[in-house]
Protein backbone atom coordinates (compact mmCIF):
# COMPACT_ATOMS: atom_id res chain seq x y z
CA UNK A 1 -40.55 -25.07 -72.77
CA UNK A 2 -42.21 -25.76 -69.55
CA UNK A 3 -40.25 -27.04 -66.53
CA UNK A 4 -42.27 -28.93 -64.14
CA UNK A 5 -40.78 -28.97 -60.39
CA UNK A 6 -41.31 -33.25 -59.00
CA UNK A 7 -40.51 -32.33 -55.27
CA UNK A 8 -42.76 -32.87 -52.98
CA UNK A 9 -43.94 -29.97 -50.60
CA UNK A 10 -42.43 -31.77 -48.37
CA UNK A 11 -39.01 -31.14 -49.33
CA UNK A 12 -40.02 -27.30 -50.54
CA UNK A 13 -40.75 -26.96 -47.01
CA UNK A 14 -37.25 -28.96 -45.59
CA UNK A 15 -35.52 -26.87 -48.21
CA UNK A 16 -37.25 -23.43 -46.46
CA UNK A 17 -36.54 -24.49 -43.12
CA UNK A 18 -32.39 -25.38 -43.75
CA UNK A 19 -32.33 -21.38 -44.99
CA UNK A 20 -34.66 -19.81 -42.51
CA UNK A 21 -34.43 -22.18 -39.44
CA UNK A 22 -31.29 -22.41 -37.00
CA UNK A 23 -29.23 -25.71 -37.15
CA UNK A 24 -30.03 -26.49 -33.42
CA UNK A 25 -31.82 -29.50 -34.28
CA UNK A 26 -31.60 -32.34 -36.70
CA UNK A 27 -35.06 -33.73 -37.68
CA UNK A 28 -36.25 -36.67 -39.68
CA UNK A 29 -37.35 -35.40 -43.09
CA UNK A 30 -41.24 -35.59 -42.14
CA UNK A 31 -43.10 -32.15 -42.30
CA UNK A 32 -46.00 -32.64 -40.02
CA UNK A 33 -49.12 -30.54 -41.44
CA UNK A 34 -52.43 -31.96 -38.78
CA UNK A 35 -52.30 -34.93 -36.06
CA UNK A 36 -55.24 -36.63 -33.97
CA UNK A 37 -54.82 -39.10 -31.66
CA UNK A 38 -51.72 -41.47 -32.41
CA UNK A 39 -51.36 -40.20 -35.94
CA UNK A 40 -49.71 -37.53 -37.41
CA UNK A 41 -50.73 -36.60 -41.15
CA UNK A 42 -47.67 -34.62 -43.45
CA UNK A 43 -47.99 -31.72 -45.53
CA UNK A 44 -48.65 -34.28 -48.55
CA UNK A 45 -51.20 -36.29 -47.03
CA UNK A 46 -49.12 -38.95 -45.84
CA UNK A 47 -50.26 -40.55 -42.12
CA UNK A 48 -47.28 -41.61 -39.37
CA UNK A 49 -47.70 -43.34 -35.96
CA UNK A 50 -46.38 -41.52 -33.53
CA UNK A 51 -44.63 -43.38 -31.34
CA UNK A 52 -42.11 -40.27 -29.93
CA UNK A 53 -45.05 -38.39 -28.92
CA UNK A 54 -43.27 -35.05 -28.48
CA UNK A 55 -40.57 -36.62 -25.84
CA UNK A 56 -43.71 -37.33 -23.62
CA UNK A 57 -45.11 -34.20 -23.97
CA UNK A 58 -48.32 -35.66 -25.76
CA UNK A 59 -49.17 -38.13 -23.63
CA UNK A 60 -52.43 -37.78 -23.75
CA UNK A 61 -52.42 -37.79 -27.69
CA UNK A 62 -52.70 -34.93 -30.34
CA UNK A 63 -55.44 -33.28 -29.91
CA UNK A 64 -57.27 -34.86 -27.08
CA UNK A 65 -60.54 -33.00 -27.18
CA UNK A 66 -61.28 -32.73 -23.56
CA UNK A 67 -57.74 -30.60 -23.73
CA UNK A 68 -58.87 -28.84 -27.00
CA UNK A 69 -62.16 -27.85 -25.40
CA UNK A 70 -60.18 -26.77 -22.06
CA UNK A 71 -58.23 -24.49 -24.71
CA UNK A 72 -60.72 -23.15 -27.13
CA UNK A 73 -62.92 -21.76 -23.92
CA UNK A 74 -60.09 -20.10 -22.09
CA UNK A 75 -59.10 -18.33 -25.85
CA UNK A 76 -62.46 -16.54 -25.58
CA UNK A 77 -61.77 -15.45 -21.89
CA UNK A 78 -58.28 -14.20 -21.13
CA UNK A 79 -55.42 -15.85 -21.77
CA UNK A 80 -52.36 -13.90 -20.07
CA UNK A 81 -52.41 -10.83 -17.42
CA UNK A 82 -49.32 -11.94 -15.72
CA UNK A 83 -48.48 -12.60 -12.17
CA UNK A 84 -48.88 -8.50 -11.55
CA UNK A 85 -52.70 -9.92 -10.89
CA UNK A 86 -54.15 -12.63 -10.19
CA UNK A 87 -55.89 -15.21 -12.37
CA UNK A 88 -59.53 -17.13 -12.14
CA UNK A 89 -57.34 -20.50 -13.15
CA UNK A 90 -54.09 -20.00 -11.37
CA UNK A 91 -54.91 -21.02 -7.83
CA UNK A 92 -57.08 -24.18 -9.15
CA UNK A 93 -54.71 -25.38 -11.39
CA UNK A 94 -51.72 -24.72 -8.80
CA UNK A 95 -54.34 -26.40 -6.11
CA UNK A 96 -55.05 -29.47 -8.28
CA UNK A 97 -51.35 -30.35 -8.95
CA UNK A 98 -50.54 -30.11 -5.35
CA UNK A 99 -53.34 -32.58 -4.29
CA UNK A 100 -51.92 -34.78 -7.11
CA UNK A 101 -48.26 -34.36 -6.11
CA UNK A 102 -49.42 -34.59 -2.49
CA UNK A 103 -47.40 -31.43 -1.78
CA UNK A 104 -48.21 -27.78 -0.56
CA UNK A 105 -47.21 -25.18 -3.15
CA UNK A 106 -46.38 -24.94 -6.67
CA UNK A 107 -44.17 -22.91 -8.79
CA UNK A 108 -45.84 -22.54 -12.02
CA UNK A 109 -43.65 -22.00 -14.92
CA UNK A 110 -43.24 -22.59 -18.68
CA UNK A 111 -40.51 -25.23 -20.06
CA UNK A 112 -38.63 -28.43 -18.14
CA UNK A 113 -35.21 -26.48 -18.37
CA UNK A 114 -37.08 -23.34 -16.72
CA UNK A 115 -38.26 -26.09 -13.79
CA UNK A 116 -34.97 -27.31 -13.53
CA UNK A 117 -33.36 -23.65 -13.16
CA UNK A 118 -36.28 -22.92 -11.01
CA UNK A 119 -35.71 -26.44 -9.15
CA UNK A 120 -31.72 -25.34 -8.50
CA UNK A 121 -32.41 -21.80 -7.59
CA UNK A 122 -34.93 -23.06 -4.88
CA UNK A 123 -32.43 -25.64 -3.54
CA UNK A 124 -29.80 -23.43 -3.20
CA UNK A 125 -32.21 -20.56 -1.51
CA UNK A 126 -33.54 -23.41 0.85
CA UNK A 127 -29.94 -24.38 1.81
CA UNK A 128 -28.75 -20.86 2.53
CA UNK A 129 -31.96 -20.23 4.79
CA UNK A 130 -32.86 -23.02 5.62
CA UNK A 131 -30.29 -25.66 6.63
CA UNK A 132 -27.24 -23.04 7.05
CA UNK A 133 -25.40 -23.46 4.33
CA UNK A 134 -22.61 -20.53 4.10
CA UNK A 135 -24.28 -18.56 1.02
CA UNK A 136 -22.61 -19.32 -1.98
CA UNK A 137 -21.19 -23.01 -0.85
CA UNK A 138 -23.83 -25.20 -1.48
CA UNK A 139 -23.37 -28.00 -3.97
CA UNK A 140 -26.01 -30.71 -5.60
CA UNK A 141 -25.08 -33.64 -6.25
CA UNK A 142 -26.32 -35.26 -9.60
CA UNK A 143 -25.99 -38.01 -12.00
CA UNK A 144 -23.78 -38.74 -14.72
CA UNK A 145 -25.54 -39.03 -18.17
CA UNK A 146 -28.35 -37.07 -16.75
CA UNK A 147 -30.49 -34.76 -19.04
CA UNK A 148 -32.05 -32.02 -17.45
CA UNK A 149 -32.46 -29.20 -20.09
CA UNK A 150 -29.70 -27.44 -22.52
CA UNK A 151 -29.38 -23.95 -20.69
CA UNK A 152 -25.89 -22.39 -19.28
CA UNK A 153 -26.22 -23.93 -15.88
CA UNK A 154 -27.89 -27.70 -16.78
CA UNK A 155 -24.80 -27.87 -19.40
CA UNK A 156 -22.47 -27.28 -16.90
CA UNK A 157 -23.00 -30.59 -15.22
CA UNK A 158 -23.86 -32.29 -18.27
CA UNK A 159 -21.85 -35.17 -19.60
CA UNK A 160 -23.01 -34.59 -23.55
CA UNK A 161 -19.96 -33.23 -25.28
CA UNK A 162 -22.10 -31.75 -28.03
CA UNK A 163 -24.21 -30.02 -25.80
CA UNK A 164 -20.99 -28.55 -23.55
CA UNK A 165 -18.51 -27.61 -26.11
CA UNK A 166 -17.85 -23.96 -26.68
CA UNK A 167 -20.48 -22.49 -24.08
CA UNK A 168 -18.16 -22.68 -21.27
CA UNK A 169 -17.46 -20.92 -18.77
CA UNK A 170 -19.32 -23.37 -16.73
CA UNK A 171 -21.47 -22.83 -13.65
CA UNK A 172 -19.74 -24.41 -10.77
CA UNK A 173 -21.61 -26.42 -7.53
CA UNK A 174 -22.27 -29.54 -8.86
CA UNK A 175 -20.87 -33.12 -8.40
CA UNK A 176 -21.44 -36.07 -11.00
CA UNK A 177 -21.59 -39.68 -9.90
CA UNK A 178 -22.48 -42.82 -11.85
CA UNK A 179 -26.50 -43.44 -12.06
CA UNK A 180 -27.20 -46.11 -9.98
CA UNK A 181 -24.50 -46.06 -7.75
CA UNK A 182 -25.48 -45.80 -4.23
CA UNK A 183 -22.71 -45.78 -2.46
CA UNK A 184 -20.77 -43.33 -5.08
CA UNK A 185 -23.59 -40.57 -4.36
CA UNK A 186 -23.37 -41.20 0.16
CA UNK A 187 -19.41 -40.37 -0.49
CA UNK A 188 -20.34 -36.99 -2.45
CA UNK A 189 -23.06 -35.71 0.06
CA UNK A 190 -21.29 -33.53 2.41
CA UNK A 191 -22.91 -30.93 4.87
CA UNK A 192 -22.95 -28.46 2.20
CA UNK A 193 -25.10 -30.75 -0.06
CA UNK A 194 -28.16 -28.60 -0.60
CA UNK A 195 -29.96 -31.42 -2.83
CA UNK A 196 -29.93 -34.59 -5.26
CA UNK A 197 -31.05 -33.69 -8.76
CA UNK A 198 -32.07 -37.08 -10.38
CA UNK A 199 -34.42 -38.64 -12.61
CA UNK A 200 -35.78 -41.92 -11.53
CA UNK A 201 -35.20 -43.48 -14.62
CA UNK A 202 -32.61 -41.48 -17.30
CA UNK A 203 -34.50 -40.62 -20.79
CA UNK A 204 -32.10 -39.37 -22.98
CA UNK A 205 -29.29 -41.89 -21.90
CA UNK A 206 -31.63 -44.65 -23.79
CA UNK A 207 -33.96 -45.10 -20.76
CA UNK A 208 -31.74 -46.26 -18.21
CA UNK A 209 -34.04 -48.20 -15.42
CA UNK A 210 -32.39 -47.49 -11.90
CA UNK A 211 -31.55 -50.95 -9.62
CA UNK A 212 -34.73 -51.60 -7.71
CA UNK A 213 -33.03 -50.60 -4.27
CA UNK A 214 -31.34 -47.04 -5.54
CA UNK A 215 -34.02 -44.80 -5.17
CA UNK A 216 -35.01 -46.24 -1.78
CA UNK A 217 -31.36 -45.44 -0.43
CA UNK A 218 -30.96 -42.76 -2.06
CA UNK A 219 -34.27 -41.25 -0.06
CA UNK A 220 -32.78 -42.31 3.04
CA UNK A 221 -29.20 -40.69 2.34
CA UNK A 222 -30.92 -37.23 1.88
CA UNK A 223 -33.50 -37.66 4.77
CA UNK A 224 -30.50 -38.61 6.83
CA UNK A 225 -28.73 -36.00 5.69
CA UNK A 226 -30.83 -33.27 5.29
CA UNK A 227 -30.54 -33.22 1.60
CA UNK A 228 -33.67 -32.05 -0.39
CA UNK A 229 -34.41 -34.82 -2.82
CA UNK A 230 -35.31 -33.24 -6.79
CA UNK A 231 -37.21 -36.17 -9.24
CA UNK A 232 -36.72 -34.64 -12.68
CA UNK A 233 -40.04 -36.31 -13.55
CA UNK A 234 -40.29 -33.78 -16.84
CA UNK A 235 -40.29 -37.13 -19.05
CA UNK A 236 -41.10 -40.15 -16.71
CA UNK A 237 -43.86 -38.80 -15.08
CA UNK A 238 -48.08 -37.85 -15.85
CA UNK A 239 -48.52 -41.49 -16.55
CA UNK A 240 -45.98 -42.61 -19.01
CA UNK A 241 -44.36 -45.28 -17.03
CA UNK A 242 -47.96 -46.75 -15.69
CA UNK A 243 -47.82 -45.06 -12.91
CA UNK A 244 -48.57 -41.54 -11.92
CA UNK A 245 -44.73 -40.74 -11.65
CA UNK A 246 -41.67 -42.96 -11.79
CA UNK A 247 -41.02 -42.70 -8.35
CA UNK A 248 -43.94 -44.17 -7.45
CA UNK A 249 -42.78 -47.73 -8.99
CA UNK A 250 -40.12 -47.82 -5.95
CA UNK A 251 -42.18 -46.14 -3.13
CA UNK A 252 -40.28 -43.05 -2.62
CA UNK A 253 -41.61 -39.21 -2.59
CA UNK A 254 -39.15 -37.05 -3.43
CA UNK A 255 -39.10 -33.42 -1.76
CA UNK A 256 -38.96 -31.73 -5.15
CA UNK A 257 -41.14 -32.52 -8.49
CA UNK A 258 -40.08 -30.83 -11.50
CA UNK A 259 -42.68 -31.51 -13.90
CA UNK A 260 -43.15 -30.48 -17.63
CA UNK A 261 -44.15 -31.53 -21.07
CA UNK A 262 -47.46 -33.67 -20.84
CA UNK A 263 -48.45 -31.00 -18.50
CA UNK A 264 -49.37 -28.77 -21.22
CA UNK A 265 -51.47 -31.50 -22.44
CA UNK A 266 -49.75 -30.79 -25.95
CA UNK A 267 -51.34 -27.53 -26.69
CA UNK A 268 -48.60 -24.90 -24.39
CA UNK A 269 -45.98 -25.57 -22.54
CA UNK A 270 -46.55 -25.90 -18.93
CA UNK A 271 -44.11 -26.75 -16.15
CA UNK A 272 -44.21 -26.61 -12.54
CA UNK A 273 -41.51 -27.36 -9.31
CA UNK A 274 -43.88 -28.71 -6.53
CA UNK A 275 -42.88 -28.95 -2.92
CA UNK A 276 -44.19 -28.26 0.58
CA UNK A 277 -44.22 -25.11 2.31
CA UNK A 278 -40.93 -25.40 3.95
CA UNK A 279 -39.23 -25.62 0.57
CA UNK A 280 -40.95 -23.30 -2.02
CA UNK A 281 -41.54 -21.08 1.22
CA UNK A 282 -38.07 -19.98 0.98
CA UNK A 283 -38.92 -17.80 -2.24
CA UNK A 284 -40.15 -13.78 -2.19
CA UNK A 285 -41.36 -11.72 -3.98
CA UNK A 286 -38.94 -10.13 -6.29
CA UNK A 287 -36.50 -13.43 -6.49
CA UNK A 288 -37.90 -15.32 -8.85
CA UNK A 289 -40.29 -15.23 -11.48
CA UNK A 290 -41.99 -15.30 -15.55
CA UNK A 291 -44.01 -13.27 -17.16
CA UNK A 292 -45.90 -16.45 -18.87
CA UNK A 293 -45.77 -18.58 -15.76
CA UNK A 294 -48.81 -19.84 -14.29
CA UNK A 295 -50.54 -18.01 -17.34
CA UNK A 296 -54.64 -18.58 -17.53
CA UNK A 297 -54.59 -20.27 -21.08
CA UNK A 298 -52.28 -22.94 -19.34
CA UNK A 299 -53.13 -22.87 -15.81
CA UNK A 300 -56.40 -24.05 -17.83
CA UNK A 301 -55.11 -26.79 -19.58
CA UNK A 302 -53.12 -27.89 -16.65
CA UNK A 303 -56.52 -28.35 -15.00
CA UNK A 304 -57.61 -30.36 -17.19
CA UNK A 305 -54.58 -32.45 -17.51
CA UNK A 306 -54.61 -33.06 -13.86
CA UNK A 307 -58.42 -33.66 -14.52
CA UNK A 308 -57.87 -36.98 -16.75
CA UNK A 309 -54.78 -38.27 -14.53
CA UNK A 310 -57.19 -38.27 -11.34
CA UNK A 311 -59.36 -41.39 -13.25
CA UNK A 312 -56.05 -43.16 -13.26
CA UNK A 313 -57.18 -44.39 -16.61
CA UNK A 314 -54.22 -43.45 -18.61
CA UNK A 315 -51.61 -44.88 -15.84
CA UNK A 316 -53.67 -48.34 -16.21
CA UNK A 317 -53.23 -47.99 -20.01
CA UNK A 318 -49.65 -47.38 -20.25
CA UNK A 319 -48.74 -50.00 -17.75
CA UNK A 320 -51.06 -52.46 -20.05
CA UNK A 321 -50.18 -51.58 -23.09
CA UNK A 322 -46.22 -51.23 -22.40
CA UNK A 323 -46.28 -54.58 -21.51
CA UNK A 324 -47.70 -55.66 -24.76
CA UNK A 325 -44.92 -52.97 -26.57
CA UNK A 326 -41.85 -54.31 -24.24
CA UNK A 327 -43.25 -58.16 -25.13
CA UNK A 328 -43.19 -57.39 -28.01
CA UNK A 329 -39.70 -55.64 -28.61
CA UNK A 330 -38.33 -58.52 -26.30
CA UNK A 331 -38.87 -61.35 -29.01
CA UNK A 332 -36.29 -59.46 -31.18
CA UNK A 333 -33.88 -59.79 -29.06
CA UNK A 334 -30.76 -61.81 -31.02
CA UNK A 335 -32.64 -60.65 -34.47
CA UNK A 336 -31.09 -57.61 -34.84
CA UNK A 337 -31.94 -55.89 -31.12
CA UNK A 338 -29.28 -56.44 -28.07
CA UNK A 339 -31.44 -54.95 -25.27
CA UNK A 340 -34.34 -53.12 -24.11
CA UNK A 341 -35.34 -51.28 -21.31
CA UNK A 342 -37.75 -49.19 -20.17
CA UNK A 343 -41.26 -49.17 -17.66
CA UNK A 344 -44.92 -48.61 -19.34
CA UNK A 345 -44.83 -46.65 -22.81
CA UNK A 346 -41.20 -46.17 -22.44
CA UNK A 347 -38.84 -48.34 -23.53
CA UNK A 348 -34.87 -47.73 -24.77
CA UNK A 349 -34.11 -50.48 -27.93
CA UNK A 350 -30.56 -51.22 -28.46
CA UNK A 351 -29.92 -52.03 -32.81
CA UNK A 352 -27.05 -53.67 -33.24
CA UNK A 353 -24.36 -50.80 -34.48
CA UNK A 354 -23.72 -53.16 -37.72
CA UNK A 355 -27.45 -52.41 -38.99
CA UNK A 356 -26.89 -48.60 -38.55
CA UNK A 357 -27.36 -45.79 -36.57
CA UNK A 358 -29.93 -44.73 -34.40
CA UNK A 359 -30.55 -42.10 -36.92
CA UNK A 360 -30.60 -44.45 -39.91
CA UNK A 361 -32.69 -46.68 -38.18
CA UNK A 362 -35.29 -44.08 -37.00
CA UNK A 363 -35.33 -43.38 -41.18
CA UNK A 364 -35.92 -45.82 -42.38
CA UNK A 365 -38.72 -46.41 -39.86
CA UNK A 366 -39.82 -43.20 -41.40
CA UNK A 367 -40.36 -44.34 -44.70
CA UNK A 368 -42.44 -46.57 -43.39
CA UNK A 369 -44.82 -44.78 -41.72
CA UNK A 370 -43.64 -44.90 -37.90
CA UNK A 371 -41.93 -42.12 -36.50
CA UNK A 372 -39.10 -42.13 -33.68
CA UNK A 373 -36.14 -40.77 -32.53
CA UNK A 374 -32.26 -42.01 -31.63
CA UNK A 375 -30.13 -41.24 -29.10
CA UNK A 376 -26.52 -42.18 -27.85
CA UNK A 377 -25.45 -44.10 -31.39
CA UNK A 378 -27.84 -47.07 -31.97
CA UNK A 379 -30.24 -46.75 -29.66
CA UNK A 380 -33.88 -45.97 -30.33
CA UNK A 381 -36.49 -44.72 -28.18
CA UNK A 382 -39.98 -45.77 -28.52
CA UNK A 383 -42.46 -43.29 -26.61
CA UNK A 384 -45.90 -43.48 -27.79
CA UNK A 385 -48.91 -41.79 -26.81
CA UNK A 386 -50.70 -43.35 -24.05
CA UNK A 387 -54.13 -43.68 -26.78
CA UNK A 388 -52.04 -45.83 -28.99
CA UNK A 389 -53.94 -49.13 -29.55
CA UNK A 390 -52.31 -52.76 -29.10
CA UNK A 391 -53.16 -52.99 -33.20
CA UNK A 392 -51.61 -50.01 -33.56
CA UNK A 393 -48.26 -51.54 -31.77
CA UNK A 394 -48.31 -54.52 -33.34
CA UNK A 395 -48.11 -52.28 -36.68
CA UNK A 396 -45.00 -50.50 -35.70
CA UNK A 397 -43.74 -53.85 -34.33
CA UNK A 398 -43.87 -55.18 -37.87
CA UNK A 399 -42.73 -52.10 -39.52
CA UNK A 400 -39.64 -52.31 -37.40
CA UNK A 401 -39.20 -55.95 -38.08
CA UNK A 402 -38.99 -55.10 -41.81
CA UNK A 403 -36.50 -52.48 -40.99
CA UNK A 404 -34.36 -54.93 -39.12
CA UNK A 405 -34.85 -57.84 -41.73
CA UNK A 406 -33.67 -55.05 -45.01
CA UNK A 407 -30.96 -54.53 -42.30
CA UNK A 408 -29.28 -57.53 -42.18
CA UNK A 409 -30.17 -58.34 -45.50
C-alpha cells in the first residue's frame, strides 16, 4: 500500500525550518523560492506582491538589474581583502555617499544595529574629546518607542518588553522621552548630553509621523547646546518617504546619518554612519572597526545605489505613488481601518482589534497573494518597493478590502 504525502513543499520546508532554524523570528507561512521586481514567486510557484519589501531594504526592487550587474562584475574581481588594504571601490563608494549626505567622511559598515553601535560609540568618543565631557559621563538622549536594532546596548534603552526581557544587565547612559515631545527632550539635555538618537519618523512603532515643528526644535536644542544630532534614517531614508531622507521633509540636517538596508540595494548588507570631519575625526586606528565593512562586493553595490538615487527618480516615484497608496488606504477609514499614517511608500494602517490581529490580518492577506507584516497588535505596515505600479496598488488595495469585508463578515 502506497502512501502518498499532500503537503506542499511549502510546508516540508516550514516543517525543516521549525527543527533546524532558531525561534528568533515568527514568519508568515510563505517560503520565498525567486523574486523580480515587486513580486516574489514561492517554492510552489505561487506569485506575492511585496509590499514589506525587506523593511525597506529593497527599495529599489528584487533584483534591480543595474544592482545585479554592479554585483555579478565585482564577483569576478575581488570581493573582500579587508580594511588591512585598501580597496579600488572603497573610497568611491565612501566618496559618493558623502556628496549625497552632504557630509565629509563615512564609516562603512555592515547591518543598521552595527551603524547604530557604531553611531553611539562615535558620540560618546566625540563628547569625551571633543566637547569635554568627563569620560565615562556622557548620556544620549532618545525616544521612547524607538527601534534602533536588537543588540545588548540598543535593548537597553528600548521600550519593547519582548525584546528586553532576560538579557539584562542593561547598558546604562541613556534617557527616554516621549516622541514628539519637544519640550520633554530640552528638560533631559544637560551638559553631559553627548547626542540625540532619533528617527524622524518611528518605523516599528506603526510609522509614527513626528509634529511638523519637532524636528526643527529639536535641531536647534542640540545646536544650542552642543548636542550632536543622530537621524536613524536605516528605514526612512534612500527614497522611501519621497524624499532622499526623512529629514529632508522638515528642513533639518542632522550631524549624524546612520544609514542601512536599501543601501545594499538588496543583494548585501551595507550600512554606513556619515558625518563631517569633526565628528567621525574623533576615531583611530585601532578603536573601531569590521572585517566586512566597507568590503569591495558592497562598496560596489553601494555605488551603484547612490548611482540611481542621484536621478532623483525613485524619490519622485515614492512621493507619487504613496499618495495614490495613502488615498487609497484613507477611503477605508470607518470600514474596518481607524487610522493611517505614514509619508511616500510608508504608511502605518490601524485594523480595528475586533477584525484581528496584526498577525491575522497580515495572513490572511497572505492567502491572497499580498505579503506584509504587523507590528504593535493591529497595526499593519505597508512598505512596498519603490517599482510597484499604481495597478499593482490598487490590487493589494482590493485584496485588503476583501480581507476587511470576510472580517466583519
Amino acid at each position: 500500500m502506497t502512501v502518498t504525502d499532500h503537503t506542499t513543499l511549502a510546508e516540508r520546508v516550514i516543517a525543516a525550518d521549525s527543527r533546524h532554524v532558531a525561534h528568533n523570528y515568527s514568519p508568515l507561512p510563505v517560503v520565498a523560492a525567486a523574486a523580480e521586481g515587486a513580486w516574489i514567486t514561492d517554492v510552489d510557484g505561487r506569485r506575492y506582491l511585496d509590499c514589506l519589501a525587506a523593511y525597506s531594504a529593497v527599495n529599489f526592487g528584487h533584483r534591480h538589474p543595474r544592482i545585479i550587474a554592479a554585483a555579478h562584475a565585482q564577483l569576478e574581481a575581488v570581493t573582500l581583502v579587508s580594511r588591512a588594504f585598501h580597496s579600488d571601490r572603497l573610497a568611491p563608494f565612501c566618496q559618493a555617499l558623502a556628496e549625497l549626505c552632504g557630509k565629509d567622511m563615512v564609516l562603512p559598515m555592515n547591518t543598521g544595529a552595527e551603524a547604530v553601535e557604531s553611531g553611539i560609540k562615535v558620540a560618546r568618543k566625540w563628547g569625551t574629546d571633543i566637547k569635554g565631557v568627563p569620560a565615562g559621563a556622557g548620556n544620549i538622549v532618545v525616544a521612547h518607542n524607538n527601534f534602533h536594532g536588537r543588540t545588548t546596548t540598543i535593548i537597553s534603552f528600548s521600550d519593547d518588553d519582548t525584546a528586553r526581557r532576560g538579557f539584562g544587565p542593561y547598558t546604562p547612559g541613556f534617557r527616554a522621552v516621549p516622541f514628539g515631545d519637544v519640550d520633554a527632550l530640552a528638560a533631559a539635555v544637560d551638559d553631559h548630553t553627548v547626542a540625540v538618537l532619533l528617527e524622524p519618523i518611528q518605523g516599528e512603532a506603526g510609522i509614527i509621523v513626528p509634529p511638523d515643528d519637532y524636528l526643527p526644535r529639536v535641531r536647534r536644542i542640540c545646536t544650542e547646546r552642543g548636542v550632536l544630532l543622530i537621524a536613524d534614517e536605516i528605514q526612512s531614508g534612500l527614497a522611501r518617504t519621497g524624499r532622499t531622507f526623512a529629514c529632508d521633509h522638515w528642513g533639518v540636517v542632522p550631524d549624524v546619518y546612520l544609514l542601512g538596508k536599501a543601501l545594499g540595494g538588496g543583494v548585501v548588507p551595507v550600512s554606513a554612519v556619515v558625518a563631517d570631519r569633526d565628528v567621525l575625526g574623533v576615531l583611530h586606528p585601532g578603536e573601531h572597526g569590521s572585517t566586512f565593512g566597507g568590503n569591495p562586493l558592497a562598496a560596489a553595490v553601494g555605488i551603484t545605489v547612490i548611482d540611481l538615487l542621484r536621478t532623483g527618480d525613485f524619490q519622485s516615484r515614492a512621493a507619487e505613488l504613496g499618495s495614490h497608496l495613502h488615498m487609497r488606504l484613507q477611503g477605508l477609514r470607518g470600514r474596518g481601518v481607524h487610522a493611517v499614517r505614514g509619508k511616500g511608500l510608508w504608511a502605518g494602517v490601524d485594523v480595528d482589534p475586533a477584525l484581528g490581529t496584526g498577525k491575522q490580518i497580515s495572513a490572511a492577506l497572505a492567502e491572497r497573494g499580498v505579503l506584509v507584516k504587523d507590528t504593535h497588535g493591529s497595526t499593519l505596515r505597508f512598505a512596498p518597493p519603490l517599482v510597484i505600479s499604481v495597478d499593482e496598488i490598487d490590487w493589494a488595495m482590493e485584496r485588503f478590502v476583501e480581507v476587511l469585508v470576510i472580517s466583519t463578515s
